[in-house]
Structure formats: structure tokens, C-alpha cells
N, C-alpha and C. Protein backbone atom coordinates (compact mmCIF):
# COMPACT_ATOMS: atom_id res chain seq x y z
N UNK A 1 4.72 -54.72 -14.41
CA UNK A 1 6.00 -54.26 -13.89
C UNK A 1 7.10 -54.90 -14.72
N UNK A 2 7.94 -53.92 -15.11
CA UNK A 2 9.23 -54.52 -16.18
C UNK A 2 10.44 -55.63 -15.24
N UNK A 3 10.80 -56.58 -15.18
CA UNK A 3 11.81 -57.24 -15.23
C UNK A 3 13.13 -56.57 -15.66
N UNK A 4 13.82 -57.08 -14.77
CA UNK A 4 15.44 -56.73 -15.07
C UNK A 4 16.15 -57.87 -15.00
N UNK A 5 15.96 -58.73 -15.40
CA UNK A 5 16.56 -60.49 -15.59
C UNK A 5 18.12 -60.11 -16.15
N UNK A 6 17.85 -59.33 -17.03
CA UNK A 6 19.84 -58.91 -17.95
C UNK A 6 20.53 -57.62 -17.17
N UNK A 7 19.45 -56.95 -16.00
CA UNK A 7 20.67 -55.84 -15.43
C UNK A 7 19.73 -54.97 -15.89
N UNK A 8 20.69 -53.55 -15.88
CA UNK A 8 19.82 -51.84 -16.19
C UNK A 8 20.95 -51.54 -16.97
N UNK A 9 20.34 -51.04 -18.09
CA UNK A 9 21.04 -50.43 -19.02
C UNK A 9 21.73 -48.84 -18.21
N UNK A 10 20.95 -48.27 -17.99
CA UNK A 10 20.98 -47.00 -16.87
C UNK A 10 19.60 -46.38 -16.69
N UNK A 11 19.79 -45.23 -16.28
CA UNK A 11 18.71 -44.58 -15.62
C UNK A 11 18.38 -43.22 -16.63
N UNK A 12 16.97 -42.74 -16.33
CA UNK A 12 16.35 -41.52 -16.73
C UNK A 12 16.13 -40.62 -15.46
N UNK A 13 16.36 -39.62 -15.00
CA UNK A 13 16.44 -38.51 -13.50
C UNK A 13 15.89 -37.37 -14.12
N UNK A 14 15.07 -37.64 -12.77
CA UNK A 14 13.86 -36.51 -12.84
C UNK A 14 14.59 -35.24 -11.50
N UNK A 15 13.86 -34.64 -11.86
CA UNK A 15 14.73 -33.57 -10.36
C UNK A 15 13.81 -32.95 -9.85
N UNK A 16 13.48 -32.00 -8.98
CA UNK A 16 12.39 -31.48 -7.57
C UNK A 16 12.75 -30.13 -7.31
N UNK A 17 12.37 -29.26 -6.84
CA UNK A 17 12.36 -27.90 -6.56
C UNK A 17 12.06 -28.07 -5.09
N UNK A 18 12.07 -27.90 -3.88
CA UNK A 18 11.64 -27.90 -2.67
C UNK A 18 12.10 -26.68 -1.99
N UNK A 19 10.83 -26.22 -1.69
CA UNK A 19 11.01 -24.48 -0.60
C UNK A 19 10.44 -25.12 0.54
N UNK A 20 11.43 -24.81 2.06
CA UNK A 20 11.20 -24.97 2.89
C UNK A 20 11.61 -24.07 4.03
N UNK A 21 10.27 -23.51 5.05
CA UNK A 21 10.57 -22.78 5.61
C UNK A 21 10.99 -22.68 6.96
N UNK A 22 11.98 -22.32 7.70
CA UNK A 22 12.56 -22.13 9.02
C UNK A 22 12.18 -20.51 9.70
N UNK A 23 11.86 -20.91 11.06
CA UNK A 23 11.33 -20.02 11.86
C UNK A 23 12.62 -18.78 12.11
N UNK A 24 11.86 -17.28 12.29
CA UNK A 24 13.00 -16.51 12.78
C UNK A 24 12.03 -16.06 13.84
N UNK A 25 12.88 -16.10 15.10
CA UNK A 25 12.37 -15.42 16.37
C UNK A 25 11.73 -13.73 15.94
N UNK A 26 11.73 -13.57 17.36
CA UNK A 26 11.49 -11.58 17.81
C UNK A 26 12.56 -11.03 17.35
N UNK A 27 13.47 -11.54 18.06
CA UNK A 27 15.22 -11.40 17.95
C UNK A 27 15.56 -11.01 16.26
N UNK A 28 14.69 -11.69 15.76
CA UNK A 28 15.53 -11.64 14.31
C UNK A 28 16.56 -12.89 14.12
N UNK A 29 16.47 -13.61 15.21
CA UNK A 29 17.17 -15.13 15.09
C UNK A 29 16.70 -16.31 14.29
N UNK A 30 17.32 -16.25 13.21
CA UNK A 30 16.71 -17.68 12.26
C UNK A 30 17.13 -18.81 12.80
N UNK A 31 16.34 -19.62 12.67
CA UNK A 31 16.30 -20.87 13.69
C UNK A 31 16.29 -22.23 12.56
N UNK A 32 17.81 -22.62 11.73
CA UNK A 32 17.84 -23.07 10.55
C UNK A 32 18.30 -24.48 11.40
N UNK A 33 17.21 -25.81 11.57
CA UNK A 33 18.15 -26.99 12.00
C UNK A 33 17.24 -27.97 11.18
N UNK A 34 17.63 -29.19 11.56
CA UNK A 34 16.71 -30.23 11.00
C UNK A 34 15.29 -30.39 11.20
N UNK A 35 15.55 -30.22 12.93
CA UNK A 35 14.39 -30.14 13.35
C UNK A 35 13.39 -29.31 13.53
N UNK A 36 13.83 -28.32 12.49
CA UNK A 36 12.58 -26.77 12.04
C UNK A 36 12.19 -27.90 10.50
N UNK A 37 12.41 -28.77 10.04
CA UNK A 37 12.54 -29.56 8.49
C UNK A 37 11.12 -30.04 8.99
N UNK A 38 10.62 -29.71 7.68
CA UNK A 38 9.30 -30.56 7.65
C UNK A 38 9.74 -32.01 7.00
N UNK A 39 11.16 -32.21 6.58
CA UNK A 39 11.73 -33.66 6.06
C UNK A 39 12.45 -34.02 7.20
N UNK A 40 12.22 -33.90 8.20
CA UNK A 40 12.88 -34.39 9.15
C UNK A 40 12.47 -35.47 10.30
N UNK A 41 12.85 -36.53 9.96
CA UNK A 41 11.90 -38.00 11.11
C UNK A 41 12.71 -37.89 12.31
N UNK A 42 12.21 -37.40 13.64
CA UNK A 42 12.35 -37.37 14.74
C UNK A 42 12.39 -38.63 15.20
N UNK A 43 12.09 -39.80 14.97
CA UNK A 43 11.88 -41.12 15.15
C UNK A 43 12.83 -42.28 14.73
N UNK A 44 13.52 -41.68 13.52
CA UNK A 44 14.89 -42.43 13.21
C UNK A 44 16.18 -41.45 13.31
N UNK A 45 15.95 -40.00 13.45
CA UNK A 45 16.76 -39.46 13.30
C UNK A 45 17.42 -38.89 11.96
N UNK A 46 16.85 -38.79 11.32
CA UNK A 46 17.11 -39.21 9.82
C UNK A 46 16.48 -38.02 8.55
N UNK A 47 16.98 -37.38 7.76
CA UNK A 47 16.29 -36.80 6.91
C UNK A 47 15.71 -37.75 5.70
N UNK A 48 14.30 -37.17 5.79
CA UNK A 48 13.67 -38.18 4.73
C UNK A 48 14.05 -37.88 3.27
N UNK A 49 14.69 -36.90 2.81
CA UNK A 49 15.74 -36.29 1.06
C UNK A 49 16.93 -37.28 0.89
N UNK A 50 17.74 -37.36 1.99
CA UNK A 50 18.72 -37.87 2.06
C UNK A 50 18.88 -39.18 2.19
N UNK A 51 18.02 -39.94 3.43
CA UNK A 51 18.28 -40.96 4.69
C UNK A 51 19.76 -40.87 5.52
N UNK A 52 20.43 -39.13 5.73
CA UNK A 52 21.32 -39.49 6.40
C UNK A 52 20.79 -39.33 7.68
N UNK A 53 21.58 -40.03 8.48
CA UNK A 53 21.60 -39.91 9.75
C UNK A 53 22.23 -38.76 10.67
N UNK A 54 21.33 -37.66 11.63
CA UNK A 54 22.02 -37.07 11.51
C UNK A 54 22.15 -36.43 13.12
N UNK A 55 23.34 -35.71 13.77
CA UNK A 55 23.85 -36.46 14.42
C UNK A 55 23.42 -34.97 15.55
N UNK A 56 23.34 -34.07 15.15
CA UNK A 56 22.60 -32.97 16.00
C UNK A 56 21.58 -32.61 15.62
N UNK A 57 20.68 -32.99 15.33
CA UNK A 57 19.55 -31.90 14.35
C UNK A 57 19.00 -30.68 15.23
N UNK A 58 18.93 -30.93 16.36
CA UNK A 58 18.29 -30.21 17.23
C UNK A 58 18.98 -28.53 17.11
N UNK A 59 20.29 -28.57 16.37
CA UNK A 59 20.90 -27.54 16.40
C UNK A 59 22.04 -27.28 15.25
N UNK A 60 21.73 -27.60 14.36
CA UNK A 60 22.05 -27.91 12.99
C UNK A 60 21.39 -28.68 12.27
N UNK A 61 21.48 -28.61 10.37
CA UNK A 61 21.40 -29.00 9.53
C UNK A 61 22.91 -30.17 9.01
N UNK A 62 22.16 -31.28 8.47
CA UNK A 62 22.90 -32.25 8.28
C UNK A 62 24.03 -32.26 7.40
N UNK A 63 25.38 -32.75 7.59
CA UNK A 63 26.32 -32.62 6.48
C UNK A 63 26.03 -32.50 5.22
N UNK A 64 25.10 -33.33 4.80
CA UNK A 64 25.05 -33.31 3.16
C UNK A 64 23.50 -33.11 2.95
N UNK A 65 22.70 -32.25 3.83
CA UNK A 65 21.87 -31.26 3.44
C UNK A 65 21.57 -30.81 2.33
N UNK A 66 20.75 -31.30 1.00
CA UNK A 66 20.47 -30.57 -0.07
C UNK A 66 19.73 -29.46 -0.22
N UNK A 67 19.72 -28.72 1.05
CA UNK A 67 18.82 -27.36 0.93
C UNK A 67 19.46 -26.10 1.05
N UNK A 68 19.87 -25.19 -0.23
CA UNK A 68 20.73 -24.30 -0.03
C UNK A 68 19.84 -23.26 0.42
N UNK A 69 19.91 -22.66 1.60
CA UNK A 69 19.19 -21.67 2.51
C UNK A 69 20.01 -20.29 1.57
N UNK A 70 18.43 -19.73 1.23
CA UNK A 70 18.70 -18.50 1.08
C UNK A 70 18.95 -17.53 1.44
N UNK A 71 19.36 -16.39 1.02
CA UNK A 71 19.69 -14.97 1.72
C UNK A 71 18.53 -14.08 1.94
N UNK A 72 18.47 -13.31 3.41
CA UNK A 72 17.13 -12.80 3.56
C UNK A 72 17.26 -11.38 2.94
N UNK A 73 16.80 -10.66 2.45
CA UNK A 73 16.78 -9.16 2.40
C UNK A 73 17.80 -8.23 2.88
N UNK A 74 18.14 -8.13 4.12
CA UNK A 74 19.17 -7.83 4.55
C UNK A 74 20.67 -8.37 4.28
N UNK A 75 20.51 -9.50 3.90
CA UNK A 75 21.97 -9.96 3.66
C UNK A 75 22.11 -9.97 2.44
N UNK A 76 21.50 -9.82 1.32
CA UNK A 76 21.82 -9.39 0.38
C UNK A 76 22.43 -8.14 -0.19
């Protein structure tokens, strides 16, 4: 394991692709919250992408949510 005794010069960033899917009822009701998130810890409250804390999940997605939800067929 490398030592950093003088500091970090900077960093090298890697980046991720993540598809994640949310339920749509009978209704045709998409059901987009945290807690449809397979990154979502019910136990701290918390998205595991982020670590924010977040403050409804049960009925929303978190302020700074990195998952831009796509458009279904119809809304395009």
C-alpha cells in the first residue's frame, strides 16, 4: 500500500453507468422514491451513491440524487 507522508499530488476518476429500476403500478403510476432504490439503506436513511441523508425517501428521491430518470415511451 502506497504512503502519502508528502500529501496527494491529485487524483485519477473513474466513472459508472448505473440502470436502476422503479416500479409502475396497474394505474400506470411510476413509483420513483428512494425507497423503490436498490442504493437505498433503510437503516441509516441514507443513499449508498451519495451518503446523503435523506429526509423523505418513502416518497421522493433525494436532493442531490445522481440518477437522471428517464423518459418512458409515451413521454417522449
Amino acid at each position: 500500500m502506497s504512503k502519502f507522508d508528502s500529501g496527494v499530488k491529485g487524483y485519477v476518476y473513474g466513472t459508472v453507468t448505473l440502470r436502476v429500476g422503479f416500479p409502475i403500478d396497474w394505474h400506470d403510476v411510476p413509483h420513483i422514491s428512494c425507497t423503490q432504490c436498490r442504493f437505498y439503506s433503510g437503516a441509516g436513511r441514507r443513499c449508498q451513491l451519495n451518503k446523503e441523508l435523506i429526509a423523505f425517501p418513502e416518497r421522493y428521491t433525494g436532493d442531490y440524487c445522481p440518477l437522471e430518470i428517464e423518459k418512458s415511451e409515451e413521454e417522449k
